[in-house]
Protein backbone atom coordinates (compact mmCIF):
# COMPACT_ATOMS: atom_id res chain seq x y z
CA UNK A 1 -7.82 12.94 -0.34
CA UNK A 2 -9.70 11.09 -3.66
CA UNK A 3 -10.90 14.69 -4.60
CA UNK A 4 -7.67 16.33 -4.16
CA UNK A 5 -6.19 14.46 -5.89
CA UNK A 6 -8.53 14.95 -8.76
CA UNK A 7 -8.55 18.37 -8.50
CA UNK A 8 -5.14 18.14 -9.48
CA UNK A 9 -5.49 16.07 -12.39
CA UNK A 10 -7.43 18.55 -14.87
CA UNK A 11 -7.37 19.80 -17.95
CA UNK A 12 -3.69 21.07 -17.43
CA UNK A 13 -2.11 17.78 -17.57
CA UNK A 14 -4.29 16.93 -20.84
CA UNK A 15 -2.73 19.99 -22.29
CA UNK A 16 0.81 19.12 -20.90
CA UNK A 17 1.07 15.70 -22.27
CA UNK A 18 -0.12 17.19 -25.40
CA UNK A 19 2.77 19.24 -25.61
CA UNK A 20 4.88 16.78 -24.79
CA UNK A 21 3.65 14.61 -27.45
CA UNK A 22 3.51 17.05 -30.16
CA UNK A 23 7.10 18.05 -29.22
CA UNK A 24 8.13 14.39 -29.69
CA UNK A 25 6.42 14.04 -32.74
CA UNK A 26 5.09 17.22 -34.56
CA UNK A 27 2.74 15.42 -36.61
CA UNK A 28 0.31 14.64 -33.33
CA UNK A 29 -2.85 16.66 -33.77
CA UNK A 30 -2.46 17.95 -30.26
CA UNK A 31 -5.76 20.48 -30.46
CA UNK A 32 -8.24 17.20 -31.42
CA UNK A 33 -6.01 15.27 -29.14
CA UNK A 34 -6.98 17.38 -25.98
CA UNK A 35 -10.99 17.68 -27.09
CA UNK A 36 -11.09 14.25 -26.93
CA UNK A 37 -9.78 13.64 -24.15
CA UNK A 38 -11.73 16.04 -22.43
CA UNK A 39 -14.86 14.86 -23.47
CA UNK A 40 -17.03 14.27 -20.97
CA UNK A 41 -13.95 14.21 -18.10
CA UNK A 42 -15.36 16.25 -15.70
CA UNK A 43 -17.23 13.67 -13.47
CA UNK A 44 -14.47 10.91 -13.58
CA UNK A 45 -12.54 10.04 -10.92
CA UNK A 46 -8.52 10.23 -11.17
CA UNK A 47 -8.28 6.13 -12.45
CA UNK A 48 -11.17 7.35 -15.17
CA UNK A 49 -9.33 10.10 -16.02
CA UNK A 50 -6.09 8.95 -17.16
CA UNK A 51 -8.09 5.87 -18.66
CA UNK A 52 -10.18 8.79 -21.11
CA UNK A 53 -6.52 10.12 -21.64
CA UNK A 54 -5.20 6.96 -22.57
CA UNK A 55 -7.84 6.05 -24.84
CA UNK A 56 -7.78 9.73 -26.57
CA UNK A 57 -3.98 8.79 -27.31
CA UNK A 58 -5.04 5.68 -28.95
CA UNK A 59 -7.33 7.59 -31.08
CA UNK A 60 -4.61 10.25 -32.08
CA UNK A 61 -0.98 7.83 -32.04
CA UNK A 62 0.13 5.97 -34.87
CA UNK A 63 -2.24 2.84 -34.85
CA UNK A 64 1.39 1.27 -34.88
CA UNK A 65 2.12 0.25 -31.21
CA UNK A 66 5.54 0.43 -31.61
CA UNK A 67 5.63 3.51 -33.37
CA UNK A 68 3.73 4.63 -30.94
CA UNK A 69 5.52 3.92 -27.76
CA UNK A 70 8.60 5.00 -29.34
CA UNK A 71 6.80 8.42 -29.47
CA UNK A 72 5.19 8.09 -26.01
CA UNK A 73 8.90 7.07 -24.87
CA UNK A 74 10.62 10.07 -26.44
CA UNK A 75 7.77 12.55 -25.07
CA UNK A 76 8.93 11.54 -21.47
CA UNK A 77 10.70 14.56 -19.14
CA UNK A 78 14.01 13.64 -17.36
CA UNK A 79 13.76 10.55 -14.99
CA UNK A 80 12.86 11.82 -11.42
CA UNK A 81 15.92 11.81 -9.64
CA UNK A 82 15.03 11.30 -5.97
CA UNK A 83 12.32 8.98 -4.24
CA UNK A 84 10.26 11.17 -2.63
CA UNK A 85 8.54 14.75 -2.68
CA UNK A 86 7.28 14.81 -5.70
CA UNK A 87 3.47 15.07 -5.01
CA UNK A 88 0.95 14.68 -7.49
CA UNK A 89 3.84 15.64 -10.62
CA UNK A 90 4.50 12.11 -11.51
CA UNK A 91 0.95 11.34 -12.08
CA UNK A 92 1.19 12.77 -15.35
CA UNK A 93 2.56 9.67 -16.71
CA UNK A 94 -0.50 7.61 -15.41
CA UNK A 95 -2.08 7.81 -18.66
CA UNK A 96 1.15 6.70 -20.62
CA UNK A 97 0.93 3.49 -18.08
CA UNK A 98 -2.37 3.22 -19.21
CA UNK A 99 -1.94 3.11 -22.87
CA UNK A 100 0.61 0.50 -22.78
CA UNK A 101 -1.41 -1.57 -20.55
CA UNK A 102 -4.16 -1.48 -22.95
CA UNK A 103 -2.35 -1.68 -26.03
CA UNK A 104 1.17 -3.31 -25.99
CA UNK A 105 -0.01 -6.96 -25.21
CA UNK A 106 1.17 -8.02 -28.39
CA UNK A 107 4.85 -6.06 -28.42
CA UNK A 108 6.16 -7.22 -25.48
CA UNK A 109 9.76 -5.57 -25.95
CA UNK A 110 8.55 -2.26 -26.64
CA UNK A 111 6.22 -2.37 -24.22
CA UNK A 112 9.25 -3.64 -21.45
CA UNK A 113 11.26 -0.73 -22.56
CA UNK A 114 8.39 1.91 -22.40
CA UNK A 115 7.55 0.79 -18.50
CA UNK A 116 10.72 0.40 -17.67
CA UNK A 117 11.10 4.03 -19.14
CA UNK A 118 7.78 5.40 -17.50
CA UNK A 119 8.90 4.06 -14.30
CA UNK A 120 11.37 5.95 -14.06
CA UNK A 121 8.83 9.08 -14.08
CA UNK A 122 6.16 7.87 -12.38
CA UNK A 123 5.51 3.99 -11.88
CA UNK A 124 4.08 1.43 -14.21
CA UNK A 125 3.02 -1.23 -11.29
CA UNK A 126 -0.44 -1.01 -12.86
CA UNK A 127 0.16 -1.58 -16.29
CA UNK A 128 3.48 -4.42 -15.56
CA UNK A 129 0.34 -6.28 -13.76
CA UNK A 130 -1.62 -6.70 -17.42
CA UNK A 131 1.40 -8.87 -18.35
CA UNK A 132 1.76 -10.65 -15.59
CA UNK A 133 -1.65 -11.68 -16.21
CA UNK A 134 -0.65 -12.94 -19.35
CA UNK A 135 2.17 -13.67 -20.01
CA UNK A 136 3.83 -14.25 -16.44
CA UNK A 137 6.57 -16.60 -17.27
CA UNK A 138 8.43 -13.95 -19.44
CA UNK A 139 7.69 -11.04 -17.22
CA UNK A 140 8.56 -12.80 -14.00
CA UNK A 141 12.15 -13.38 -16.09
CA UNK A 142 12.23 -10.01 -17.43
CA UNK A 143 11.71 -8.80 -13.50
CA UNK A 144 14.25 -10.62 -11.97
CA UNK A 145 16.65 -9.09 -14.60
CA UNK A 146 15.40 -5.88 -13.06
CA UNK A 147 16.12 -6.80 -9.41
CA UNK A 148 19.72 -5.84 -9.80
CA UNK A 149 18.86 -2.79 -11.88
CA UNK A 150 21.29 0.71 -11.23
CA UNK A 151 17.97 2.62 -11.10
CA UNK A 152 15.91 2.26 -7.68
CA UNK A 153 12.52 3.14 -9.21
CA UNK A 154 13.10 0.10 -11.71
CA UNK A 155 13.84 -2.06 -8.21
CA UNK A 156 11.18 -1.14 -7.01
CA UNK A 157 8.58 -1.53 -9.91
CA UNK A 158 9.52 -5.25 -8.86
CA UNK A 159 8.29 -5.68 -5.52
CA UNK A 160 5.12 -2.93 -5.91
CA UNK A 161 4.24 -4.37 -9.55
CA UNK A 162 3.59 -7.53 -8.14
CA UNK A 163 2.10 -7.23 -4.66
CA UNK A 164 -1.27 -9.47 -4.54
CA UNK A 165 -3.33 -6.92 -3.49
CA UNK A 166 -1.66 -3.65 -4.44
CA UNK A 167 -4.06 -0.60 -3.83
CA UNK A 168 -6.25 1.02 -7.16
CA UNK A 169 -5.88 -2.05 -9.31
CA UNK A 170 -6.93 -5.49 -9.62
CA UNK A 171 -5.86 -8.21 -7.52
CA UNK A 172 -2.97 -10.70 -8.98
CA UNK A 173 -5.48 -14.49 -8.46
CA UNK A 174 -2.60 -16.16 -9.52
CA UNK A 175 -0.18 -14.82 -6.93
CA UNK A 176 -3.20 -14.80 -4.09
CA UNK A 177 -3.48 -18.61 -5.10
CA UNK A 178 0.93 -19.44 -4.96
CA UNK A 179 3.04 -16.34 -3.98
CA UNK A 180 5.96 -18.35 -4.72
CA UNK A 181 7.33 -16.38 -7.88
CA UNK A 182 6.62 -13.07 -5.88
CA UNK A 183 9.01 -14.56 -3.05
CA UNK A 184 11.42 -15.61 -5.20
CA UNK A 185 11.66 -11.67 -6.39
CA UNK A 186 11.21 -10.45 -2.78
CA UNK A 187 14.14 -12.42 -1.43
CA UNK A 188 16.39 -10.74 -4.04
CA UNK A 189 15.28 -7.26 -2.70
CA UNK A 190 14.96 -7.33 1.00
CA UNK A 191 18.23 -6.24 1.08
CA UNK A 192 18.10 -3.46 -1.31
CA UNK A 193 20.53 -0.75 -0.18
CA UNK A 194 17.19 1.78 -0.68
CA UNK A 195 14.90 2.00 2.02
CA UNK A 196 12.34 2.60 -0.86
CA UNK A 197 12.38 -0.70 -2.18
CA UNK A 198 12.76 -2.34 1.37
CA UNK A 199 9.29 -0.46 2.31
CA UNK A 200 7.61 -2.19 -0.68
CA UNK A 201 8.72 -5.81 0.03
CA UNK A 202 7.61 -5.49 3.59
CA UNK A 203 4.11 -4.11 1.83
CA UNK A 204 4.18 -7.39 -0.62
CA UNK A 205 4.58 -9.42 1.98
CA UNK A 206 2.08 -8.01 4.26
CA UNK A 207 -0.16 -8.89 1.29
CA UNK A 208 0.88 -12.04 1.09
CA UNK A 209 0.29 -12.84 4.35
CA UNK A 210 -3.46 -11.98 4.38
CA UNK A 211 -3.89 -15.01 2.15
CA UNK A 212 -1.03 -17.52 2.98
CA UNK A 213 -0.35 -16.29 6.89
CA UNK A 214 2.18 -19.16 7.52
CA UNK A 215 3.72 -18.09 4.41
CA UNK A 216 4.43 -14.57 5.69
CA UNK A 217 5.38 -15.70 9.11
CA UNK A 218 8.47 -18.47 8.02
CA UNK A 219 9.75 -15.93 5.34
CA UNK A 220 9.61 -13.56 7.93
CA UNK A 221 11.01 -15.78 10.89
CA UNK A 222 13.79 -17.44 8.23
CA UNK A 223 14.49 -13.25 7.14
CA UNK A 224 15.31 -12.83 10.66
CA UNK A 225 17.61 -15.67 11.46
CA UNK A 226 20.07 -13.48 8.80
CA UNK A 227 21.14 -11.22 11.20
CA UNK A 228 21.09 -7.72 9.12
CA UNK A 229 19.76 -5.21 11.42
CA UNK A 230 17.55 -3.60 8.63
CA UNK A 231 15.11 -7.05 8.49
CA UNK A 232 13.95 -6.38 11.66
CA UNK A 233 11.78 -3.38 10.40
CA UNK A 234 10.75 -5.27 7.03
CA UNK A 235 9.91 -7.90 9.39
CA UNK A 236 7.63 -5.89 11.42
CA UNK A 237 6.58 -3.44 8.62
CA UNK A 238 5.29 -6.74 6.72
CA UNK A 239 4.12 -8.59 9.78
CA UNK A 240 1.77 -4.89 10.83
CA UNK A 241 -2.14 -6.68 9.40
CA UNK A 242 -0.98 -9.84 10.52
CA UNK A 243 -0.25 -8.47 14.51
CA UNK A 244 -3.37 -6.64 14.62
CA UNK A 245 -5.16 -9.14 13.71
CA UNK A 246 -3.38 -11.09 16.62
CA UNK A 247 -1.95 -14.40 14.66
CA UNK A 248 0.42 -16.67 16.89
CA UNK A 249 2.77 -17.17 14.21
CA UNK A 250 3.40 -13.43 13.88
CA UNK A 251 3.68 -12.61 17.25
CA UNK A 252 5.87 -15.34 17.62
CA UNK A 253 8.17 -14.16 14.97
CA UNK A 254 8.07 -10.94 16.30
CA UNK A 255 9.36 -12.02 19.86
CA UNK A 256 5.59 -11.29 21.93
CA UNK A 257 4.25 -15.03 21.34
CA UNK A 258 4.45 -15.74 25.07
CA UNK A 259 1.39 -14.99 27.12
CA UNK A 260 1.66 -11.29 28.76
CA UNK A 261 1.17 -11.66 32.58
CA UNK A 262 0.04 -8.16 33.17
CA UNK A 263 -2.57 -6.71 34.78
CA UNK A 264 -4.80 -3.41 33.28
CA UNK A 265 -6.19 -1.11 35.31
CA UNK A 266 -6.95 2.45 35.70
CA UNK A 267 -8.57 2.25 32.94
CA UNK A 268 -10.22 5.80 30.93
CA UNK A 269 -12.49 6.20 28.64
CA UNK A 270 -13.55 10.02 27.99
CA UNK A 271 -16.33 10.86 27.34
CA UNK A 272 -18.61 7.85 28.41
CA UNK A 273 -21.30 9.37 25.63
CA UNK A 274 -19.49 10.44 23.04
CA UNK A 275 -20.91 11.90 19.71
CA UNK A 276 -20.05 11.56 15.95
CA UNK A 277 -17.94 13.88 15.20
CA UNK A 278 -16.29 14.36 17.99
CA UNK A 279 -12.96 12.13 19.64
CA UNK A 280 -13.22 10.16 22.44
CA UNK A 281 -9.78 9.31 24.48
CA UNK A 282 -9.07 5.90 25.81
CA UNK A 283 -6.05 5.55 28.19
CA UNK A 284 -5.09 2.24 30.83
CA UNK A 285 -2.12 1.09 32.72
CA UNK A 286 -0.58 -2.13 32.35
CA UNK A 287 1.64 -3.41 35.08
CA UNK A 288 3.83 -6.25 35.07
CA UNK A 289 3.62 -7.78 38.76
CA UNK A 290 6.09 -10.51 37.78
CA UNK A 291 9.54 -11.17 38.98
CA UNK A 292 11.23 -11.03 35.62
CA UNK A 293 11.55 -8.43 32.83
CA UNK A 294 8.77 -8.87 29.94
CA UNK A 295 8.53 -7.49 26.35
CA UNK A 296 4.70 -6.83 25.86
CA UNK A 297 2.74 -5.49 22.76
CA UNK A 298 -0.06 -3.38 23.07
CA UNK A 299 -2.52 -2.45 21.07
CA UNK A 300 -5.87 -1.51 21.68
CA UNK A 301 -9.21 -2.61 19.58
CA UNK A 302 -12.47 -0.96 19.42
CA UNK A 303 -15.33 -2.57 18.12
CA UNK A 304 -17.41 -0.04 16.01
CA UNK A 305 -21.24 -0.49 15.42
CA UNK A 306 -22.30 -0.98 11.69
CA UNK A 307 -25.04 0.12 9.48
CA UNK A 308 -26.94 -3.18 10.11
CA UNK A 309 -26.06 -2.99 14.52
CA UNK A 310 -23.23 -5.76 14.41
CA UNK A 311 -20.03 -4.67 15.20
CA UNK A 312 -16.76 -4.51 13.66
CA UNK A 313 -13.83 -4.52 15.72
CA UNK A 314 -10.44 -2.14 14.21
CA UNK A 315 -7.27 -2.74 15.73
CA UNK A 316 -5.12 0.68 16.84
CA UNK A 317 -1.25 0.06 17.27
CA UNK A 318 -0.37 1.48 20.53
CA UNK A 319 3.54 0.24 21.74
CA UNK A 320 5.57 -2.45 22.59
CA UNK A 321 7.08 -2.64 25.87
CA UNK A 322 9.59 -4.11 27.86
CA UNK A 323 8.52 -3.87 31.68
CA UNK A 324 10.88 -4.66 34.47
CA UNK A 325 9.71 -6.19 37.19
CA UNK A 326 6.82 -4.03 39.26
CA UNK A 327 6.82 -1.86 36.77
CA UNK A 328 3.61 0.06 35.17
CA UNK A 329 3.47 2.08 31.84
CA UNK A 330 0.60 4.56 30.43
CA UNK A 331 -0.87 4.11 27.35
CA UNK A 332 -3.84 6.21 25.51
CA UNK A 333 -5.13 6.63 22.38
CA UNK A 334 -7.74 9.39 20.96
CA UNK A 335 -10.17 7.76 18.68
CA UNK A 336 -11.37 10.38 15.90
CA UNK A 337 -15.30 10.04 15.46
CA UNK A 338 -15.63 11.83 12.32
CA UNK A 339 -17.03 10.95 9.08
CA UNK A 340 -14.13 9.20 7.71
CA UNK A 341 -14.34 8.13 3.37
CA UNK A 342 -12.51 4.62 4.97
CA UNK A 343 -14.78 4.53 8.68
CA UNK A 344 -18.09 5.76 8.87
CA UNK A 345 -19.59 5.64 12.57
CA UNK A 346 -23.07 4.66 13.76
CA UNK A 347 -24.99 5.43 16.58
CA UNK A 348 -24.44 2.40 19.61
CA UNK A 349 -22.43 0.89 22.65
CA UNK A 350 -18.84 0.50 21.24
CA UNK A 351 -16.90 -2.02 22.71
CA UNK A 352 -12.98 -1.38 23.65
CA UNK A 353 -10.18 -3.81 24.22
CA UNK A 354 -6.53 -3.66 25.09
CA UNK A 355 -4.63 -6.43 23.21
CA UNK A 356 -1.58 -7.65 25.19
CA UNK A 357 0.27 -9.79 23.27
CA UNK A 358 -2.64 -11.21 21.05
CA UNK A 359 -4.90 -11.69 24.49
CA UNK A 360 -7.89 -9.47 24.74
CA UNK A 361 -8.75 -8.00 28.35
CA UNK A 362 -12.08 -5.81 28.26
CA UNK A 363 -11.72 -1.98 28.97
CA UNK A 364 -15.53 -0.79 29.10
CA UNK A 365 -17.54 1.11 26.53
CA UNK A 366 -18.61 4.02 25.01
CA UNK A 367 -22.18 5.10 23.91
CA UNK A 368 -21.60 6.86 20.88
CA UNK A 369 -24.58 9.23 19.82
């Protein structure tokens, strides 16, 4: 995916923002502009990339910052007028994100209006993180003004901009330390009328809750008690790293914090000796011999063999069910063996579990080879 993604971030997009630029402002030496930023781009990756692009406009926009992002602002195409399906076309304003970030410490107004602009294209929940950094009390203010914005993308800048660990950028310290400003924005937006916005508080959240678990699990339990039918997928959306990693309060939250008194059997696990790069399939039945209906969640967890021989177990959602009394469900799973960029597999006995509820119950093995 990384090298797709590069692919389509090449010299094409230099050239495009330079005609963007230089239609915005004819002065902009577009030709030196574009050398620049070219300059030894080949082997970056995409983050690289736009940083070389952002640093070539420094080099060839009015040293003036707010000149500048007056110009960068003007250059900007029509805001995108739908939430998804884009592909990789709003990336072109990654740079612009960039050069703000870099440069617009010290103009805090123009730099406002020029994310909340770019956001509008693209996203600017890498460079809104910069002044969070430093100066968090007036851009926690400035995005709770934007909670209640008309646009959605500017609603959601909120929730994304200032997730703890949000993907490709640095991690907010102060928010993994006291995510109570972030909550304070995330309870104005959980019941965004977008779905778009709703997906990223659930994702802040389930950051959140990797540091400050009881955190997670009372905002999600006290989201709940509201009654609007749409919380109950935030709630599970943001409670997802927290279930697989089997925490009480979660599963609790989540209805399954009873023990499951179910049995597994039949279990199969195909092939026995399995081989990297191929799949193996895991399937089990779990039967509920009780006298009374019970809501069960199953996942199943497979502990893969590392570089050094330990193992590492990964957790596989499977389903949650609600047996009736004598009554036996099906599950399987096929595992993918490949050579993954996020999983790579070793050679050694690999350990599978189903999880019922939280509770572990031993399937068997596989020799992988």
């Amino acid at each position: 995916m990384a090298d797709r993604l590069v692919d389509s971030f090449g010299a094409p997009v230099v050239r495009g923002i330079a005609a963007a630029i230089r239609d915005a402002h004819p002065p902009f030496a577009s030709r030196d502009f574009v050398r620049s930023a070219l300059r030894g781009f080949e082997p970056l990756d995409l983050m690289a990339r736009a940083r070389a692009i952002a640093q070539a406009l420094a080099g060839h926009l009015p040293r003036d910052f707010p000149q500048a992002a007056d110009i960068l602002v003007r250059s900007l195409g029509p805001p995108l007028g739908t939430t998804g399906g884009h592909g990789m076309a709003p990336f072109f304003y990654l740079p612009h994100s960039f050069f703000v970030a870099a440069h617009g410490l010290g103009h805090f107004e123009e730099s406002m209006r020029a994310q909340y602009e770019i956001t509008q294209r693209f996203t600017a929940e890498f460079s809104i993180r910069v002044f969070l950094e430093r100066t968090p009390d007036r851009t926690l203010a400035r995005l709770r003004e934007w909670t209640a914005d008309p646009s959605v993308h500017v609603r959601r800048l909120v929730s994304e901009g200032t997730r703890p660990r949000l993907p490709w950028a640095p991690r907010l310290r102060a928010f993994q330390r006291d995510p109570t400003p972030v909550l304070e924005l995330l309870e104005r937006l959980k019941d965004d009328p977008e779905l778009y916005v709703r997906r990223s508080v659930a994702n802040n959240l389930n950051d959140i809750g990797k540091d400050h678990p009881a955190i997670a699990a009372e905002t999600a339990r006290r989201w709940l008690a509201g009654g609007a039918p749409h919380r109950r997928w935030i709630v599970a959306h943001a409670l997802r790293s927290a279930v697989k990693r089997a925490e009480p309060g979660a599963l609790e939250v989540l209805g399954y914090g009873a023990a499951a008194r179910v049995s597994i059997s039949n279990v199969a696990i195909e092939p026995p000796r399995a081989r990297i790069g191929g799949r193996v399939e895991i399937g089990f039945e779990v039967h509920n011999p009780g006298r009374t209906r019970q809501g069960v969640l199953v996942d199943l967890r497979v502990h893969f063999v590392k570089a050094n021989g330990q193992a590492s177990p990964k957790t596989f959602k499977l389903r949650a069910l609600e047996l009736a009394p004598g009554e036996r469900a099906r599950l399987s799973k096929s595992i993918s063996l490949d050579q993954l960029t996020t999983r790579t597999h070793y050679p050694g006995v690999h350990r599978v579990e189903a999880l019922c509820n939280g509770a572990a119950s031993p399937l068997g093995a596989f020799d992988l080879r």
